[in-house]
PDB file of N, CA and C in Angstrom:
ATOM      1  N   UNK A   1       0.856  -1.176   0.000  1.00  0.00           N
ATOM      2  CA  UNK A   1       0.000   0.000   0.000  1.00  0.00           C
ATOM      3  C   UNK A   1       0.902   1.238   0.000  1.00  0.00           C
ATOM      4  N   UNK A   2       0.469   2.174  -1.095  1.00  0.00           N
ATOM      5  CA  UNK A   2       1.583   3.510  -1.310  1.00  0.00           C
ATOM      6  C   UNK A   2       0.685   4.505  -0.378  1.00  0.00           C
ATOM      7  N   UNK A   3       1.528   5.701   0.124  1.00  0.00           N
ATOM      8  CA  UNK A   3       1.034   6.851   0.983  1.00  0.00           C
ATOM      9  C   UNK A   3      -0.181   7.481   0.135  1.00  0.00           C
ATOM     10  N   UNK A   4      -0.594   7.150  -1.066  1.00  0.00           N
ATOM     11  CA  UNK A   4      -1.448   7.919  -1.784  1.00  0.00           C
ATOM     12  C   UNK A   4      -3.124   6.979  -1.542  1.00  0.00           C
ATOM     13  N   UNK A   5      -2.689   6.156  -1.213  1.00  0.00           N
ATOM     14  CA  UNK A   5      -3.603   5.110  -0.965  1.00  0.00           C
ATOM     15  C   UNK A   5      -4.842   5.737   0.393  1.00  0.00           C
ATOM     16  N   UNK A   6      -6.091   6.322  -0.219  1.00  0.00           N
ATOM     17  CA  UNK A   6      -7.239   6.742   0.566  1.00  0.00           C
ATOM     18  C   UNK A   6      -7.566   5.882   1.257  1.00  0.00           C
ATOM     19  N   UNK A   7      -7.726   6.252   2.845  1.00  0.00           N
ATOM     20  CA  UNK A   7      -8.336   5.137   3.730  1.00  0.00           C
ATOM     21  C   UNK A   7      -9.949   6.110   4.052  1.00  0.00           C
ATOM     22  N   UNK A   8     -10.819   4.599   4.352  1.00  0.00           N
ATOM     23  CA  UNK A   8     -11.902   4.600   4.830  1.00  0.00           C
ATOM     24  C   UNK A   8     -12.491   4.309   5.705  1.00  0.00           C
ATOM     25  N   UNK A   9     -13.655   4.311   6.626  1.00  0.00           N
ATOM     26  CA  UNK A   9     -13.970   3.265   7.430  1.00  0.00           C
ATOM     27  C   UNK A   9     -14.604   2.291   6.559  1.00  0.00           C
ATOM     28  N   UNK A  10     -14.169   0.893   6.973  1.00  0.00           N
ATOM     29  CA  UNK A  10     -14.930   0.072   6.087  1.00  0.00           C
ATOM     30  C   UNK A  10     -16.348  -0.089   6.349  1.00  0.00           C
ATOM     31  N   UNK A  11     -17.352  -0.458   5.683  1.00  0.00           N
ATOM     32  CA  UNK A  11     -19.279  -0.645   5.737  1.00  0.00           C
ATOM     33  C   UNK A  11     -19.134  -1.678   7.398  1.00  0.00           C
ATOM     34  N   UNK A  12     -18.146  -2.664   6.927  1.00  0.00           N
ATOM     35  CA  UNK A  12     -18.874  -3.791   8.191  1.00  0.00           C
ATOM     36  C   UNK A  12     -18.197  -3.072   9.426  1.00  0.00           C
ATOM     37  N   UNK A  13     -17.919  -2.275   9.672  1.00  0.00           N
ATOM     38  CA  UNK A  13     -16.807  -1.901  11.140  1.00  0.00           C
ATOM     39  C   UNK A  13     -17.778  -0.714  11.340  1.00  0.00           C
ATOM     40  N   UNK A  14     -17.574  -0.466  12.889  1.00  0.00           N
ATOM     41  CA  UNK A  14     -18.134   0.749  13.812  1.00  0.00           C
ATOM     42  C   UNK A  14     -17.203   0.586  14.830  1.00  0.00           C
ATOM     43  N   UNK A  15     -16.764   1.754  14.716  1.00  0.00           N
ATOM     44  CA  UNK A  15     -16.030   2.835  15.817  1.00  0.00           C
ATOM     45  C   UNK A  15     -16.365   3.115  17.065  1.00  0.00           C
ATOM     46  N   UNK A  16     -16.297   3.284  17.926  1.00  0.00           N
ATOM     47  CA  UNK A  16     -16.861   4.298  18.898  1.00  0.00           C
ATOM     48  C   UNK A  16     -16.017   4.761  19.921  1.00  0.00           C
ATOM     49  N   UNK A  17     -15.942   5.721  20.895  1.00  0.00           N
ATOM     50  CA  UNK A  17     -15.185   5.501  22.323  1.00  0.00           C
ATOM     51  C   UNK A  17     -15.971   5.349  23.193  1.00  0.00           C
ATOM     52  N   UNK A  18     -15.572   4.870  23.720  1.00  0.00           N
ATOM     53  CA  UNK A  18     -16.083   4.029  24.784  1.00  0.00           C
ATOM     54  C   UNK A  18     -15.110   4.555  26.490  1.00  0.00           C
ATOM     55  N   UNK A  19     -15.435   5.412  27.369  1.00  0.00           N
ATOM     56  CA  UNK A  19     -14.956   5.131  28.489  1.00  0.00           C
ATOM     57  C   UNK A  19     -13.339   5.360  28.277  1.00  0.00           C
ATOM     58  N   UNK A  20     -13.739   6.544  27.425  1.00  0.00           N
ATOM     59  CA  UNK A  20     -11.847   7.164  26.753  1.00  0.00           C
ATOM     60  C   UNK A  20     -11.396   6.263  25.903  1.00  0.00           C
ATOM     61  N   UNK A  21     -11.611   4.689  25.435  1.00  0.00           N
ATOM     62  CA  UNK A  21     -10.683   3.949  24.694  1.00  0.00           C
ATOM     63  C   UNK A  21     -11.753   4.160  23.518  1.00  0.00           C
ATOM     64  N   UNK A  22     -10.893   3.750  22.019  1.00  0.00           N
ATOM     65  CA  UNK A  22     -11.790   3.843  21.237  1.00  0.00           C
ATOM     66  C   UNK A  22     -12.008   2.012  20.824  1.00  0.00           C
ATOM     67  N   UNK A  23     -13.436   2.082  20.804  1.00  0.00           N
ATOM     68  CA  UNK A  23     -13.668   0.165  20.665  1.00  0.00           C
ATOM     69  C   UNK A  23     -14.113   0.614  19.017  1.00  0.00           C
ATOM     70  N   UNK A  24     -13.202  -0.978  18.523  1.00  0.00           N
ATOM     71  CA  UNK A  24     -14.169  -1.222  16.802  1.00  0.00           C
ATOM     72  C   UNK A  24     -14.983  -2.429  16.974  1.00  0.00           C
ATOM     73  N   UNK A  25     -15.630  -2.436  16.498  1.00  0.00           N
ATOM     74  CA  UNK A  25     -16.652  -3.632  16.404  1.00  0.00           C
ATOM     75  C   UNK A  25     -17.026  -4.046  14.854  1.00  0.00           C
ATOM     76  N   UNK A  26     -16.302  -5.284  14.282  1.00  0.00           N
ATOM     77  CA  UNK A  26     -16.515  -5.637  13.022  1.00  0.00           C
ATOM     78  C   UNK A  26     -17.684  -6.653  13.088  1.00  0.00           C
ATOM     79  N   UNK A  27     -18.586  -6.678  11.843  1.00  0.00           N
ATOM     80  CA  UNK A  27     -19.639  -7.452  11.439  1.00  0.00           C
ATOM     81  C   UNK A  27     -19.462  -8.320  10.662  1.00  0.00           C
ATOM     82  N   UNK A  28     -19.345  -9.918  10.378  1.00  0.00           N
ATOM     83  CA  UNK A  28     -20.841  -9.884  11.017  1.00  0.00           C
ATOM     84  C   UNK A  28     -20.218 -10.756  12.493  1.00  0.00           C
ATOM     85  N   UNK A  29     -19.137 -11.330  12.898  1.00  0.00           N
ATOM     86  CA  UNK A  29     -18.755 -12.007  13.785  1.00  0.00           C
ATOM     87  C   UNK A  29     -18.414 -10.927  14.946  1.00  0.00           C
ATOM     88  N   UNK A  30     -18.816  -9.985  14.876  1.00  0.00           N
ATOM     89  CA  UNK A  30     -19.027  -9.028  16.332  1.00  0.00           C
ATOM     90  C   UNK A  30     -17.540  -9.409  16.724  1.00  0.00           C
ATOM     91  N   UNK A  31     -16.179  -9.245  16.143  1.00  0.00           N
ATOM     92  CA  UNK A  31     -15.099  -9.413  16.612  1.00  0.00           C
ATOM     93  C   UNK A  31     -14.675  -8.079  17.027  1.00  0.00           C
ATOM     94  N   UNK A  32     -14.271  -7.762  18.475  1.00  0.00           N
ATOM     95  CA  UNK A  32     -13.595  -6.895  19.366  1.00  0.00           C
ATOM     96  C   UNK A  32     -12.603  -6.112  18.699  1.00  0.00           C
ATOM     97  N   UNK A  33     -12.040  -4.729  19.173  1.00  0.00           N
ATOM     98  CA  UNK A  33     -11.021  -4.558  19.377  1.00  0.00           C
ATOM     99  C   UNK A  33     -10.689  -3.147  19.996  1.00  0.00           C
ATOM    100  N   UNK A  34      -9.928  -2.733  20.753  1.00  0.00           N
ATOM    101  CA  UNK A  34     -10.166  -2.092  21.672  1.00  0.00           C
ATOM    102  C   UNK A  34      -8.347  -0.900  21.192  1.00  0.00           C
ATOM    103  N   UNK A  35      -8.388  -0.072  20.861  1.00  0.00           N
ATOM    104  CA  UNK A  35      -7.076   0.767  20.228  1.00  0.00           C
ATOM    105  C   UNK A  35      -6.718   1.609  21.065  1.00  0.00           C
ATOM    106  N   UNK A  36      -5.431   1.851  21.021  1.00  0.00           N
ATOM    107  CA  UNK A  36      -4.308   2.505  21.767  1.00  0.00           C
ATOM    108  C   UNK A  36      -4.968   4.032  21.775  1.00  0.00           C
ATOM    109  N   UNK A  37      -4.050   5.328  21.945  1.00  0.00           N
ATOM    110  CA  UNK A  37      -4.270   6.527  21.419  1.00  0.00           C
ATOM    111  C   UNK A  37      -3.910   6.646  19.779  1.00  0.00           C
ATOM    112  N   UNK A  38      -2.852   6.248  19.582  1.00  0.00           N
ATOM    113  CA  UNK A  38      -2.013   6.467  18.090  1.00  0.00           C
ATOM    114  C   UNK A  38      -3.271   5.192  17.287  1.00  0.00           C
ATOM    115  N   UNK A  39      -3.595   4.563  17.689  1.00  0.00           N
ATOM    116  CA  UNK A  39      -4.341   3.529  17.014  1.00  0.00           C
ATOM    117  C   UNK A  39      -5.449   3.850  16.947  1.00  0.00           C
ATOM    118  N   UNK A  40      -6.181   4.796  17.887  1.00  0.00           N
ATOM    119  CA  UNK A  40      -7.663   5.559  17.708  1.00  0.00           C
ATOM    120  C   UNK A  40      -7.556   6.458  16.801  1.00  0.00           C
ATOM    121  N   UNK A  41      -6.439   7.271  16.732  1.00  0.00           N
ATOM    122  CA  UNK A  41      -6.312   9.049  15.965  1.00  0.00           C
ATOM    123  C   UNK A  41      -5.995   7.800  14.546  1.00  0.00           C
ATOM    124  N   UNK A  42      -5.697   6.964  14.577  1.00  0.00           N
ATOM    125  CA  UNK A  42      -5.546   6.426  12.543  1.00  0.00           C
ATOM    126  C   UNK A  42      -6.814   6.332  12.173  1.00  0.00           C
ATOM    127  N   UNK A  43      -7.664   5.655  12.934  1.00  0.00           N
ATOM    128  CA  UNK A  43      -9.053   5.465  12.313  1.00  0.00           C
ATOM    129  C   UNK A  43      -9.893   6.445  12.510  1.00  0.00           C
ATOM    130  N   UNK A  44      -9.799   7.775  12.928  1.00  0.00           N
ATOM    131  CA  UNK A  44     -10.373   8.882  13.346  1.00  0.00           C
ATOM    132  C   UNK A  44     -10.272  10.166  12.176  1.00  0.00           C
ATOM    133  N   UNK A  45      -8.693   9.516  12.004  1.00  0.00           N
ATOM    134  CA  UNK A  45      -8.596  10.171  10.682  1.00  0.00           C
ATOM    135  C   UNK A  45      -8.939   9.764   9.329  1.00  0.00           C
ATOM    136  N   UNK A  46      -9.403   8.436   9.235  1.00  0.00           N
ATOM    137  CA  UNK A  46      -9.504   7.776   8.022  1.00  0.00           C
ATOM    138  C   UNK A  46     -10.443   8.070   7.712  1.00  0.00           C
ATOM    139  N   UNK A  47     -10.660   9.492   6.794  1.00  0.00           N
ATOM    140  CA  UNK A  47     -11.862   9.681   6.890  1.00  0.00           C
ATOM    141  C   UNK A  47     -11.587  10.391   5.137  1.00  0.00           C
ATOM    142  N   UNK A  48     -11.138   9.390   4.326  1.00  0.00           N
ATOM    143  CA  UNK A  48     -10.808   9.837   2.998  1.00  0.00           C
ATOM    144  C   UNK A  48      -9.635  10.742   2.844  1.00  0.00           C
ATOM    145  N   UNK A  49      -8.811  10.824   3.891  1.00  0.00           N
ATOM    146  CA  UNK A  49      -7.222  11.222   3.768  1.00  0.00           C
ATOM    147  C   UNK A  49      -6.555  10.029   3.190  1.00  0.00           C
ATOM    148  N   UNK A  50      -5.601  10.444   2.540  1.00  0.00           N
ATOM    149  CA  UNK A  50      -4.504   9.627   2.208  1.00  0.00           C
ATOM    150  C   UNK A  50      -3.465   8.889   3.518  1.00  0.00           C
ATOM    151  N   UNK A  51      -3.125   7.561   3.356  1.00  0.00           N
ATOM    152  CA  UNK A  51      -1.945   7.339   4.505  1.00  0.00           C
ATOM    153  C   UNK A  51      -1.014   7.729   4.652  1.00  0.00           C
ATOM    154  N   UNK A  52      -0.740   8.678   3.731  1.00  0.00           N
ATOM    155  CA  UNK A  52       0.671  10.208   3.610  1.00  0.00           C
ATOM    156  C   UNK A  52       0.085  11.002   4.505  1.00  0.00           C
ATOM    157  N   UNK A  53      -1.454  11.361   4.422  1.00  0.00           N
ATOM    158  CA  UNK A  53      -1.792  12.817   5.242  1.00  0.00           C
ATOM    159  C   UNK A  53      -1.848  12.365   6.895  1.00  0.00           C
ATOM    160  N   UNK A  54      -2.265  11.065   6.585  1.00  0.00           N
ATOM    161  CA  UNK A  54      -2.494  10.302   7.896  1.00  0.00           C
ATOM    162  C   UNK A  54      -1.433  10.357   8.762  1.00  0.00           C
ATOM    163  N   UNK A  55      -0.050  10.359   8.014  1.00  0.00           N
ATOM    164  CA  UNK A  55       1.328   9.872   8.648  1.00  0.00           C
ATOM    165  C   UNK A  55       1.793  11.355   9.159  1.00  0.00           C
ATOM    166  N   UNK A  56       1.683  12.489   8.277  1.00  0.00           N
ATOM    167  CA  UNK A  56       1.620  13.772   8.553  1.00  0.00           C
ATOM    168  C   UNK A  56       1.119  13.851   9.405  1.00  0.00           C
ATOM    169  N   UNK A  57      -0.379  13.831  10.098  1.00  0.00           N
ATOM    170  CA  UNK A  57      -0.639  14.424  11.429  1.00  0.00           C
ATOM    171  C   UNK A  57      -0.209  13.756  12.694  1.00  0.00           C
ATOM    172  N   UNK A  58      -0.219  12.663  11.952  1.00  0.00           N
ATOM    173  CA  UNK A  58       0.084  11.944  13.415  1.00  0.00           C
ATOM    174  C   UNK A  58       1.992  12.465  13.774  1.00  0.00           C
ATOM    175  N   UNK A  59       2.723  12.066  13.370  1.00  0.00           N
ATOM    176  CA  UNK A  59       4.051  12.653  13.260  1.00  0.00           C
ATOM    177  C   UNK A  59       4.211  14.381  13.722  1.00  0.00           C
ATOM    178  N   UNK A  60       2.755  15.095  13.164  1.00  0.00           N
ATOM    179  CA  UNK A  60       3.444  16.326  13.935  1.00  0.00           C
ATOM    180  C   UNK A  60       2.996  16.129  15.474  1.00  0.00           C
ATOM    181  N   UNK A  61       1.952  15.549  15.373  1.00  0.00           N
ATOM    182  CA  UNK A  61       1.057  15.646  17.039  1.00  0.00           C
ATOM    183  C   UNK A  61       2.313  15.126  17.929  1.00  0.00           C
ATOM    184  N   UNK A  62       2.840  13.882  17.476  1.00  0.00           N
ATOM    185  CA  UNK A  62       3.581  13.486  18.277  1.00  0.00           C
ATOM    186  C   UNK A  62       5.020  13.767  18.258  1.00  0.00           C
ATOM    187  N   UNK A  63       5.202  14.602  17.592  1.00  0.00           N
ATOM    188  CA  UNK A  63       6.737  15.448  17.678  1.00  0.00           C
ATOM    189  C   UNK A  63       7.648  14.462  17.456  1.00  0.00           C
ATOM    190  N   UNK A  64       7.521  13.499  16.300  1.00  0.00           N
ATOM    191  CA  UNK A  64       7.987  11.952  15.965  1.00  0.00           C
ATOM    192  C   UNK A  64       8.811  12.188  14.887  1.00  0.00           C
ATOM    193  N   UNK A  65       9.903  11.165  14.491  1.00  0.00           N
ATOM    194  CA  UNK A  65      10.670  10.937  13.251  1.00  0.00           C
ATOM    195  C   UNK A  65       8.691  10.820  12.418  1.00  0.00           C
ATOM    196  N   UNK A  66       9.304  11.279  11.200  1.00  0.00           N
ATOM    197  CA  UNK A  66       8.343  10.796  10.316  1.00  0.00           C
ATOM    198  C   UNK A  66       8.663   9.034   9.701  1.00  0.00           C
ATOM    199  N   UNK A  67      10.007   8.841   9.473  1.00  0.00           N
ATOM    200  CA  UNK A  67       9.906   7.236   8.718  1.00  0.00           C
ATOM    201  C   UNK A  67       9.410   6.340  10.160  1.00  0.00           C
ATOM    202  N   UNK A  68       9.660   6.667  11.216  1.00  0.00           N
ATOM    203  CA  UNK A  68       9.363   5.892  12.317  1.00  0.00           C
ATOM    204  C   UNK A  68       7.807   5.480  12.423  1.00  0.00           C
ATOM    205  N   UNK A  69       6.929   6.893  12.201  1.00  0.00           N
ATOM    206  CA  UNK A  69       5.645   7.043  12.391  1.00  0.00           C
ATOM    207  C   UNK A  69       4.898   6.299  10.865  1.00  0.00           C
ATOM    208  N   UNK A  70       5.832   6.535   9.946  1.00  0.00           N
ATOM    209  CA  UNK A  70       5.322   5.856   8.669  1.00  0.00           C
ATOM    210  C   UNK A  70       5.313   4.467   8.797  1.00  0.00           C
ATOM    211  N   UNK A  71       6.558   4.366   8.830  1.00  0.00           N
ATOM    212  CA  UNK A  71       6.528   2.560   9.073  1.00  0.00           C
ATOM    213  C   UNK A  71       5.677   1.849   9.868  1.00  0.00           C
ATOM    214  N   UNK A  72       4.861   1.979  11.106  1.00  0.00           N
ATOM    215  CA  UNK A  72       4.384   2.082  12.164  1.00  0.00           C
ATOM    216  C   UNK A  72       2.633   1.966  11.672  1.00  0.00           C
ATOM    217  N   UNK A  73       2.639   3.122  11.172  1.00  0.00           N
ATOM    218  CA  UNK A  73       1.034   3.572  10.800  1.00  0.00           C
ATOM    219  C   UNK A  73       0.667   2.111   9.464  1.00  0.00           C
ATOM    220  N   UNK A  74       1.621   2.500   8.755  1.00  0.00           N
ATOM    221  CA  UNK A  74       1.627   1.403   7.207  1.00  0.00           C
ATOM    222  C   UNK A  74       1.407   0.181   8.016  1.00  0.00           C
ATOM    223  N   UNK A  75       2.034  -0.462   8.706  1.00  0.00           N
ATOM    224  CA  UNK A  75       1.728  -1.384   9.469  1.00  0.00           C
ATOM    225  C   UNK A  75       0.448  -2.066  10.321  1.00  0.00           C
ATOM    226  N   UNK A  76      -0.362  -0.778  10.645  1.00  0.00           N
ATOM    227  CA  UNK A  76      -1.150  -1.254  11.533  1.00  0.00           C
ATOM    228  C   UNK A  76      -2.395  -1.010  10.337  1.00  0.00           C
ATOM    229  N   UNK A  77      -2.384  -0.199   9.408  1.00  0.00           N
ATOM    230  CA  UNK A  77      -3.355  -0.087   8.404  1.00  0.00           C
ATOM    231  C   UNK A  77      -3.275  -0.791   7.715  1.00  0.00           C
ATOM    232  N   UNK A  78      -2.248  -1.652   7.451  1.00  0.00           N
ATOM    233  CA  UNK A  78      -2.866  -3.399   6.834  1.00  0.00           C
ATOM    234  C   UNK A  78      -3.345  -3.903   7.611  1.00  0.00           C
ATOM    235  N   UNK A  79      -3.179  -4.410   8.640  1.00  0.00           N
ATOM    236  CA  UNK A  79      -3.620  -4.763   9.679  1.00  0.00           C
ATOM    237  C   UNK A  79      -5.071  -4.920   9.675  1.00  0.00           C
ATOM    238  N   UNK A  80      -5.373  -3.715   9.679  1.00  0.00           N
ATOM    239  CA  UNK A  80      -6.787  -2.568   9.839  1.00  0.00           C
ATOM    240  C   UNK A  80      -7.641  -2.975   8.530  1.00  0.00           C
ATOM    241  N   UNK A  81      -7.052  -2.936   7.581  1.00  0.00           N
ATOM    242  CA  UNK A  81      -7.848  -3.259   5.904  1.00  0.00           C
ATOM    243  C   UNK A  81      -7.940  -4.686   5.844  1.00  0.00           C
ATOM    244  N   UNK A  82      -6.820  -5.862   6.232  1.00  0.00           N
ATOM    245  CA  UNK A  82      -7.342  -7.276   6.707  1.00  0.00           C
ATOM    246  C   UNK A  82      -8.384  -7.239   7.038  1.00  0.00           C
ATOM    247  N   UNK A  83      -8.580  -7.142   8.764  1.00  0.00           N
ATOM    248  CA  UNK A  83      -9.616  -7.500   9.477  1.00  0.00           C
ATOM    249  C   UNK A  83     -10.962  -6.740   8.849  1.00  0.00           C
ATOM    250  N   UNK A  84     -11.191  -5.609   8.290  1.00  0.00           N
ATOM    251  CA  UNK A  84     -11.725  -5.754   7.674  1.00  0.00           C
ATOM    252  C   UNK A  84     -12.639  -3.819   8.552  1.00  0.00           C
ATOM    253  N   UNK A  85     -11.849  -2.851   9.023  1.00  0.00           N
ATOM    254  CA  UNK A  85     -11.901  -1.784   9.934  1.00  0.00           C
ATOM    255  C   UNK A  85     -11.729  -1.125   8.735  1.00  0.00           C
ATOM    256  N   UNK A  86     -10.849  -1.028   8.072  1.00  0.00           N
ATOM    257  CA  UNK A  86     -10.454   0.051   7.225  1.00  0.00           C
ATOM    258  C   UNK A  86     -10.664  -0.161   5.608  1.00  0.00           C
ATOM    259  N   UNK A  87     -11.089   0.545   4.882  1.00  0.00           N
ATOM    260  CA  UNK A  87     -11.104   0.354   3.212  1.00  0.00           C
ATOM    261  C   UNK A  87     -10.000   1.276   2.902  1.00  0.00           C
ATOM    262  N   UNK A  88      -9.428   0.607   1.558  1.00  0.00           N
ATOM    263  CA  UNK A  88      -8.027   1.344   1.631  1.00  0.00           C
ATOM    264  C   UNK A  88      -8.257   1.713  -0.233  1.00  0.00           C
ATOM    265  N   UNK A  89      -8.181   2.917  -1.160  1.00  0.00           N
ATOM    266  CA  UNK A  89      -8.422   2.890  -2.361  1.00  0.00           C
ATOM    267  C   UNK A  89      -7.340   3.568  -2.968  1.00  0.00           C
ATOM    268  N   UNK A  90      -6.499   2.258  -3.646  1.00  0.00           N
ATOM    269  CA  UNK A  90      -5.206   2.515  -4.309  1.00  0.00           C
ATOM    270  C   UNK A  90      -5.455   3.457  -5.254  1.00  0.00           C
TER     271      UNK A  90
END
């Protein structure tokens, strides 16, 4: 997946926070998952940004190397487009 690559929320996944954490809940097997801070602000932002713009905010918020935060983010947004949380449009 290249940085130009638009992320989405995917149709079967819902978001929410919950009690400060942010919970996803994928359909149709109601499988869990419960995200960090850096792991809430990716899917918070996936909101038809690119995983370049994605890597950009997160990297300034956190006053981070950018290849650190890239490598990192790219990582968990496959992750994320597997299970089936994120739509990703090359």
């Amino acid at each position: 997946m290249n940085e130009h690559a638009k992320l989405t929320h995917a149709p079967r996944a819902v978001a929410r926070r919950v009690a400060g954490r942010m919970v996803v809940v994928t359909l149709p097997g109601l499988e869990t998952r419960v995200l960090n801070e850096v792991g809430a602000r990716v899917v918070e932002l996936a909101d038809g940004r690119t995983l370049g713009e994605i890597v950009d905010v997160i990297t300034r918020e956190l006053d981070a190397d950018r290849e650190v935060v890239r490598s990192d983010v790219h990582e968990f947004v496959i992750e994320l487009v597997r299970e089936g949380v994120l739509s990703a449009d090359a």
